[in-house]
N, C-alpha and C. Protein backbone atom coordinates (compact mmCIF):
# COMPACT_ATOMS: atom_id res chain seq x y z
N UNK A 1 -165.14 -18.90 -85.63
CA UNK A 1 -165.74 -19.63 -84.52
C UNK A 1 -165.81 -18.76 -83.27
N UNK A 2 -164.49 -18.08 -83.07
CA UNK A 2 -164.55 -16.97 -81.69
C UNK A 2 -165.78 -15.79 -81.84
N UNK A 3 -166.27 -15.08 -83.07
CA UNK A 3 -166.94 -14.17 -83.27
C UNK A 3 -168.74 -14.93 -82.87
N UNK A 4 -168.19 -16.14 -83.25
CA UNK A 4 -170.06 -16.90 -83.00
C UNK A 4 -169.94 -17.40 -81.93
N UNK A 5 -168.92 -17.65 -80.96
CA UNK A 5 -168.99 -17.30 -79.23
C UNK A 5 -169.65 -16.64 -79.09
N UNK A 6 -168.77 -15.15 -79.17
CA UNK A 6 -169.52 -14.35 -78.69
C UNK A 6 -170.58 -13.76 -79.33
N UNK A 7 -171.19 -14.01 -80.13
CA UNK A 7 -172.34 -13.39 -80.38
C UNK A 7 -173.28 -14.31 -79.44
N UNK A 8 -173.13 -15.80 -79.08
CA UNK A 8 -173.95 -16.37 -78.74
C UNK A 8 -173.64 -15.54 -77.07
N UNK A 9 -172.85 -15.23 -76.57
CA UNK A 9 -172.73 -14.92 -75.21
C UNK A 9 -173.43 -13.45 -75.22
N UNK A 10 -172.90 -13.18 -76.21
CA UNK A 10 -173.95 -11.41 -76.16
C UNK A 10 -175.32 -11.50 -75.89
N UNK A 11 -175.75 -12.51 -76.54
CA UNK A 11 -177.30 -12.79 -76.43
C UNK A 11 -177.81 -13.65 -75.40
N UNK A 12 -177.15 -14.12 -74.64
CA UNK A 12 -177.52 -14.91 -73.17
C UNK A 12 -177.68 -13.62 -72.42
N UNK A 13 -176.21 -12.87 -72.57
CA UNK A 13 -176.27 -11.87 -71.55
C UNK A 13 -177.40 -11.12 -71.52
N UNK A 14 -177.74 -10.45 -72.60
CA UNK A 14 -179.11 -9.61 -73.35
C UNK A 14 -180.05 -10.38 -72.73
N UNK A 15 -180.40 -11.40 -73.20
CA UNK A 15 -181.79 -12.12 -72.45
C UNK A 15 -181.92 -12.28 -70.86
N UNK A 16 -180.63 -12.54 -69.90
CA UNK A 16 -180.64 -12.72 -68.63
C UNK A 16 -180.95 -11.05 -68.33
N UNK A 17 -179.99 -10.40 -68.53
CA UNK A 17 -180.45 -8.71 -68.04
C UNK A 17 -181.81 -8.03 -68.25
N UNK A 18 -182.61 -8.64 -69.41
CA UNK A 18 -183.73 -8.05 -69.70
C UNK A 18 -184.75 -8.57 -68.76
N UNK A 19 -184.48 -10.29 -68.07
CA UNK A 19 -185.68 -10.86 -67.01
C UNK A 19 -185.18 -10.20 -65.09
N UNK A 20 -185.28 -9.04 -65.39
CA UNK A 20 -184.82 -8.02 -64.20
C UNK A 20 -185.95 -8.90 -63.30
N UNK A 21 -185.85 -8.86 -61.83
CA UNK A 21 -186.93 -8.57 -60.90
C UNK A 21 -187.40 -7.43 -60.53
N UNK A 22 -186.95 -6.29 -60.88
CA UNK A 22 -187.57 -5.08 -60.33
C UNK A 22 -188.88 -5.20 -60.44
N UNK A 23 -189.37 -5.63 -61.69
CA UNK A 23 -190.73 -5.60 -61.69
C UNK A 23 -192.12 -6.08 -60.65
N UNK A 24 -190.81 -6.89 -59.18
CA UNK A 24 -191.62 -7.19 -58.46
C UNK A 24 -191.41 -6.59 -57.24
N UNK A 25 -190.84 -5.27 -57.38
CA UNK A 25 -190.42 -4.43 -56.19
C UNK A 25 -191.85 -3.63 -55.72
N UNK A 26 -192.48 -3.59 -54.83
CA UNK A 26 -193.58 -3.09 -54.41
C UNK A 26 -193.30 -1.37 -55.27
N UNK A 27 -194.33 -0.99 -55.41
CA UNK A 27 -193.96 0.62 -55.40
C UNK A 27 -195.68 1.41 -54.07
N UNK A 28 -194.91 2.22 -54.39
CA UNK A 28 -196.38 3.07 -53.40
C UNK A 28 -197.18 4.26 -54.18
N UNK A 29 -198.60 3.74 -54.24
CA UNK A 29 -199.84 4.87 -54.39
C UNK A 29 -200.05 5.24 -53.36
N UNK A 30 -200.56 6.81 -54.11
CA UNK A 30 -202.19 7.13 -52.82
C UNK A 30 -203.53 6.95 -53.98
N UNK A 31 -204.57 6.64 -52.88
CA UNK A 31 -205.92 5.99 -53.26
C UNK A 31 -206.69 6.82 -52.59
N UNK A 32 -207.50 7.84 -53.41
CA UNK A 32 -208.73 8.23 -52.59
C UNK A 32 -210.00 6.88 -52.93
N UNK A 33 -210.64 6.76 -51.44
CA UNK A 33 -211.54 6.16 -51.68
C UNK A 33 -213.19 6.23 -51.42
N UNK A 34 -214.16 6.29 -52.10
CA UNK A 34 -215.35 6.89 -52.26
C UNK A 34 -216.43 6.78 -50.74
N UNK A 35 -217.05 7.21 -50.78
CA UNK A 35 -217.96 7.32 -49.16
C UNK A 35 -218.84 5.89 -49.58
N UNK A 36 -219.11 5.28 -50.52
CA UNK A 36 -220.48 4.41 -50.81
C UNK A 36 -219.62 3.33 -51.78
N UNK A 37 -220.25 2.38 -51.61
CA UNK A 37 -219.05 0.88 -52.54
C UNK A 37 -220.41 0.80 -53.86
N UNK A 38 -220.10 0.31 -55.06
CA UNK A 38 -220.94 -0.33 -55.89
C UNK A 38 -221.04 -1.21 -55.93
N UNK A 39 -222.38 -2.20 -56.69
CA UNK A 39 -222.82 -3.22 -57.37
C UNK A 39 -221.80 -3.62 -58.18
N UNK A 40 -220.93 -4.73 -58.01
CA UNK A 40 -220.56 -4.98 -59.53
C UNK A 40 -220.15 -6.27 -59.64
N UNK A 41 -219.75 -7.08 -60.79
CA UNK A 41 -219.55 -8.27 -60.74
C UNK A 41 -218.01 -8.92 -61.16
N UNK A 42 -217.36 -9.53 -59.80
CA UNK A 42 -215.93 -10.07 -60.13
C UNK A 42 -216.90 -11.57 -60.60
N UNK A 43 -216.51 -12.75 -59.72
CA UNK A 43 -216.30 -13.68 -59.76
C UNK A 43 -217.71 -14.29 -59.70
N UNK A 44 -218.66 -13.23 -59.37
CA UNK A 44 -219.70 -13.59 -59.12
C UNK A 44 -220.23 -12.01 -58.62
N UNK A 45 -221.16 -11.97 -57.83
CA UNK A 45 -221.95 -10.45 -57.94
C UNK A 45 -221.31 -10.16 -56.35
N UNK A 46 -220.98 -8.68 -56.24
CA UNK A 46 -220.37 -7.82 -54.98
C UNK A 46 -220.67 -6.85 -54.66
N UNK A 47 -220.36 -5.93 -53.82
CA UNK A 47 -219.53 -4.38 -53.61
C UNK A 47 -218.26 -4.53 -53.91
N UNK A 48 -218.10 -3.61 -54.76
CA UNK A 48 -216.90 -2.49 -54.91
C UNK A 48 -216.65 -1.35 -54.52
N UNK A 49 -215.69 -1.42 -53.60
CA UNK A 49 -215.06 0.13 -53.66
C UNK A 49 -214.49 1.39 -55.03
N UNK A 50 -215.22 2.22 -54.68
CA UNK A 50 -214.55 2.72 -55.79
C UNK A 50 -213.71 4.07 -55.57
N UNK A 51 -212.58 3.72 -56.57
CA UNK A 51 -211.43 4.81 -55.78
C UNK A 51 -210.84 5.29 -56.93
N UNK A 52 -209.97 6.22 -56.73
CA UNK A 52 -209.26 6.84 -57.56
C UNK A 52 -207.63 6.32 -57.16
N UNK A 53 -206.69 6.44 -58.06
CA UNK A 53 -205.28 6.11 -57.74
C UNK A 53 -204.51 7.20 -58.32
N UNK A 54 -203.85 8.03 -58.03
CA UNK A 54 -202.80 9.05 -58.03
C UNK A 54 -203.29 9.87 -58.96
N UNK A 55 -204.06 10.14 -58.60
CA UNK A 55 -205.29 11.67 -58.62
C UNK A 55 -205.76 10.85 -60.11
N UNK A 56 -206.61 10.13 -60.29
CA UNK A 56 -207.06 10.07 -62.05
C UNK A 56 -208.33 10.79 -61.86
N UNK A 57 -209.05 11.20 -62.49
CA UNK A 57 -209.90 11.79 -62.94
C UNK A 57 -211.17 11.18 -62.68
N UNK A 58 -211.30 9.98 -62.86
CA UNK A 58 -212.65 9.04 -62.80
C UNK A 58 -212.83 8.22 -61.93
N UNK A 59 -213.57 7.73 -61.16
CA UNK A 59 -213.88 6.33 -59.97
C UNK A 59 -213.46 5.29 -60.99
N UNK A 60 -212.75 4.43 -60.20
CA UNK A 60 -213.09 3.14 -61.13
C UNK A 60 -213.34 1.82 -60.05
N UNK A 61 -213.47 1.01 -60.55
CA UNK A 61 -214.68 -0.20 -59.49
C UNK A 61 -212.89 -1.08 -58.68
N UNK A 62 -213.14 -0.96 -57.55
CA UNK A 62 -211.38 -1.94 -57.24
C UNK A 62 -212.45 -3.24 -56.68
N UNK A 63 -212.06 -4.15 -57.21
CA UNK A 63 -212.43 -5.60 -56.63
C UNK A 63 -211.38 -6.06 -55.83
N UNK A 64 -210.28 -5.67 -55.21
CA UNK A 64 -209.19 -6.50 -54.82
C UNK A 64 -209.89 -5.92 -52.98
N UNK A 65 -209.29 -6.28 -52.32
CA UNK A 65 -209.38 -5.84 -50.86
C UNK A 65 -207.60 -4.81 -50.52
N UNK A 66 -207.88 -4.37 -49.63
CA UNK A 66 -206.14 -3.38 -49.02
C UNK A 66 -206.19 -3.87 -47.53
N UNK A 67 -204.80 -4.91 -47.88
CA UNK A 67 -205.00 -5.30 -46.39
C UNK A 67 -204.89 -4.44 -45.24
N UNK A 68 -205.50 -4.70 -44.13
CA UNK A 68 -204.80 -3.54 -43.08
C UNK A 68 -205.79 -2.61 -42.99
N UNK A 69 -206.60 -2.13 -44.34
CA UNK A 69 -207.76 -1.17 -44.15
C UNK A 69 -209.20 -1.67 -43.91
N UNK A 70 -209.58 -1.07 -43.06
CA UNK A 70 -210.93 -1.39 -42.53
C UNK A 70 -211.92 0.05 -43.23
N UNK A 71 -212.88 -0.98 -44.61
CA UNK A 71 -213.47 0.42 -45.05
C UNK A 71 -215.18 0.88 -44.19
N UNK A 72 -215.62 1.94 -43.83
CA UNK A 72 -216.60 2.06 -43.41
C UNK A 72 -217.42 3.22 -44.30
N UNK A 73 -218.78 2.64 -44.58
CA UNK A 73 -219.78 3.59 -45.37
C UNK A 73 -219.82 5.07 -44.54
N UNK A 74 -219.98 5.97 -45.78
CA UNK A 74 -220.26 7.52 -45.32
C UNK A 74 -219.39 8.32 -44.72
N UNK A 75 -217.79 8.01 -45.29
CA UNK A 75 -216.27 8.36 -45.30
C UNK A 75 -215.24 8.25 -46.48
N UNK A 76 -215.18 9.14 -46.68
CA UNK A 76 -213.85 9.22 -47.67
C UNK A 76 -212.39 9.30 -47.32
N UNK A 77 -212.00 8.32 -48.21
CA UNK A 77 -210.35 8.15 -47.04
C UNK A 77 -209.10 8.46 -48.36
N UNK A 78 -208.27 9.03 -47.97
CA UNK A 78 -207.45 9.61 -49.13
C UNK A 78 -206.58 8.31 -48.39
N UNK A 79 -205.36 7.29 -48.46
CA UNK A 79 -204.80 6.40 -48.68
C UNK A 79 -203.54 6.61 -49.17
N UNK A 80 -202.70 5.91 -47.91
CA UNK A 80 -201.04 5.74 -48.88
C UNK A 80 -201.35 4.26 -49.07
N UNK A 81 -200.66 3.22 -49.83
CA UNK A 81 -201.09 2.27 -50.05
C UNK A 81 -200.00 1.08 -50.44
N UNK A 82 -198.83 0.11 -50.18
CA UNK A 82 -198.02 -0.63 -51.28
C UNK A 82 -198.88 -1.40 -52.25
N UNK A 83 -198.85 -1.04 -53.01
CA UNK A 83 -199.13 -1.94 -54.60
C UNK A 83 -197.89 -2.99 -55.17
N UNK A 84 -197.85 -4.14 -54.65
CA UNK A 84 -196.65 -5.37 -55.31
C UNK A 84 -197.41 -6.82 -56.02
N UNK A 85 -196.25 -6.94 -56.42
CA UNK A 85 -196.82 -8.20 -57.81
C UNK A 85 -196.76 -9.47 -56.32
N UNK A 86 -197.80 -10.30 -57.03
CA UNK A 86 -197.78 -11.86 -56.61
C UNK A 86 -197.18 -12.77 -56.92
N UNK A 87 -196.31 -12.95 -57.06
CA UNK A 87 -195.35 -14.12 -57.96
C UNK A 87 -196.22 -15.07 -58.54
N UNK A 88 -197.02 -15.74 -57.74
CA UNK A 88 -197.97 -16.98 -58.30
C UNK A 88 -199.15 -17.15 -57.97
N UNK A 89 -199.82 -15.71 -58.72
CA UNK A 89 -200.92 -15.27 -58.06
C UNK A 89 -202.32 -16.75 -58.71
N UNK A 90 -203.38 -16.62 -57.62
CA UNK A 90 -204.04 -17.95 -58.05
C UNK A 90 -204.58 -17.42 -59.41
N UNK A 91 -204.85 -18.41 -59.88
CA UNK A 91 -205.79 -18.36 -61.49
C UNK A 91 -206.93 -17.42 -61.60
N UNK A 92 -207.93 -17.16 -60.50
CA UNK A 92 -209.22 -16.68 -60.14
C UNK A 92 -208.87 -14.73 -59.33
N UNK A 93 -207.66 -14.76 -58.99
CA UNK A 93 -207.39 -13.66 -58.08
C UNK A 93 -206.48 -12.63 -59.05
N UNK A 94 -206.23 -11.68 -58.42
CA UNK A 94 -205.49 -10.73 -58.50
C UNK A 94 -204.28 -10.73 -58.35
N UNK A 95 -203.33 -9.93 -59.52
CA UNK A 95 -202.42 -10.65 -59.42
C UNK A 95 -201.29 -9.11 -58.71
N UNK A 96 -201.94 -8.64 -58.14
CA UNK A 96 -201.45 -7.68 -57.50
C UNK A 96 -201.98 -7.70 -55.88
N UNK A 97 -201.19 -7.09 -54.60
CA UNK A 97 -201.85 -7.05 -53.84
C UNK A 97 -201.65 -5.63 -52.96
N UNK A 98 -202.32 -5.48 -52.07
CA UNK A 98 -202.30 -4.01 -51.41
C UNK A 98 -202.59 -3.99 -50.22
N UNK A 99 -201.84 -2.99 -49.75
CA UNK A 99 -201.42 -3.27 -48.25
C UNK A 99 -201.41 -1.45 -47.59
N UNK A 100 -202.19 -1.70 -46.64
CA UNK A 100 -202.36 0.06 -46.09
C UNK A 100 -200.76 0.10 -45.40
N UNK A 101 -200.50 1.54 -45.85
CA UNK A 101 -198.99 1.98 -45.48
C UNK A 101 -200.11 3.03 -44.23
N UNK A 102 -200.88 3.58 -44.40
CA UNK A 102 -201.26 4.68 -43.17
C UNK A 102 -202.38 5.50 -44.35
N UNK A 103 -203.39 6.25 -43.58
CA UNK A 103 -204.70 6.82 -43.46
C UNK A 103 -204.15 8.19 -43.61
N UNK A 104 -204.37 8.81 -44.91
CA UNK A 104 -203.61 10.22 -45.13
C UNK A 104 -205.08 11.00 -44.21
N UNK A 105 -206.23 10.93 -44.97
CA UNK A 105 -207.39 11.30 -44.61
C UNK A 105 -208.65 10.75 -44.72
N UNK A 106 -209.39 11.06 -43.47
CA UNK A 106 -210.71 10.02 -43.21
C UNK A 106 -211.71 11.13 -43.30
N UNK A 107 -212.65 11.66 -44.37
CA UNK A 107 -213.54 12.63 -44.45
C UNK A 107 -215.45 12.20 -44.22
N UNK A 108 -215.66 12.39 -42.90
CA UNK A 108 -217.07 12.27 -43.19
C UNK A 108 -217.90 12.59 -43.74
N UNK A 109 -219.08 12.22 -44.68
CA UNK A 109 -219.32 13.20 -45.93
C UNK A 109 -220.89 13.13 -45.52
């Protein structure tokens, strides 16, 4: 009976330690972001910015907004950025959000 205690306590413990919160600890990118936004379609038809995140290789379309940044056509802005989870993000949105830490570089192109 003592050995099926603890096995049952081993496995509470196991399951409580594995639902960590870290996962909702902000972390920080940089974001270059493109001189010109695209066509594309979230929720319905937009502009997108399109940016790169910690140097990738390819544009890809960001539908979310970075609070704090004000983007303007015919500038490229290299970006520090917090990237953190939403706890109860709405059904329709993003479940991440982003927040300008500071303007590494603003390039007129």
């Amino acid at each position: 009976m003592k050995n099926m205690v603890r096995l049952y306590s081993l496995v509470l413990i196991t399951l409580f330690s594995a639902c960590s919160k870290d996962s909702l600890k902000p972390d920080f990118i940089t974001m270059q972001v493109a001189d010109h936004q695209q066509d594309c379609v979230g929720v319905g038809p937009q502009k997108c910015l399109l940016v790169k995140i910690d140097g990738e290789a390819n544009w890809t379309y960001f539908y979310s907004g970075i609070e704090g940044f004000t983007y303007k056509s015919g500038f490229e802005y290299k970006l520090s950025v917090k990237r953190e989870q939403i706890k109860n993000p709405p059904q329709d949105g993003s479940s991440l959000r982003y927040t300008l830490v500071r303007v590494i570089e603003k390039i007129k192109t």
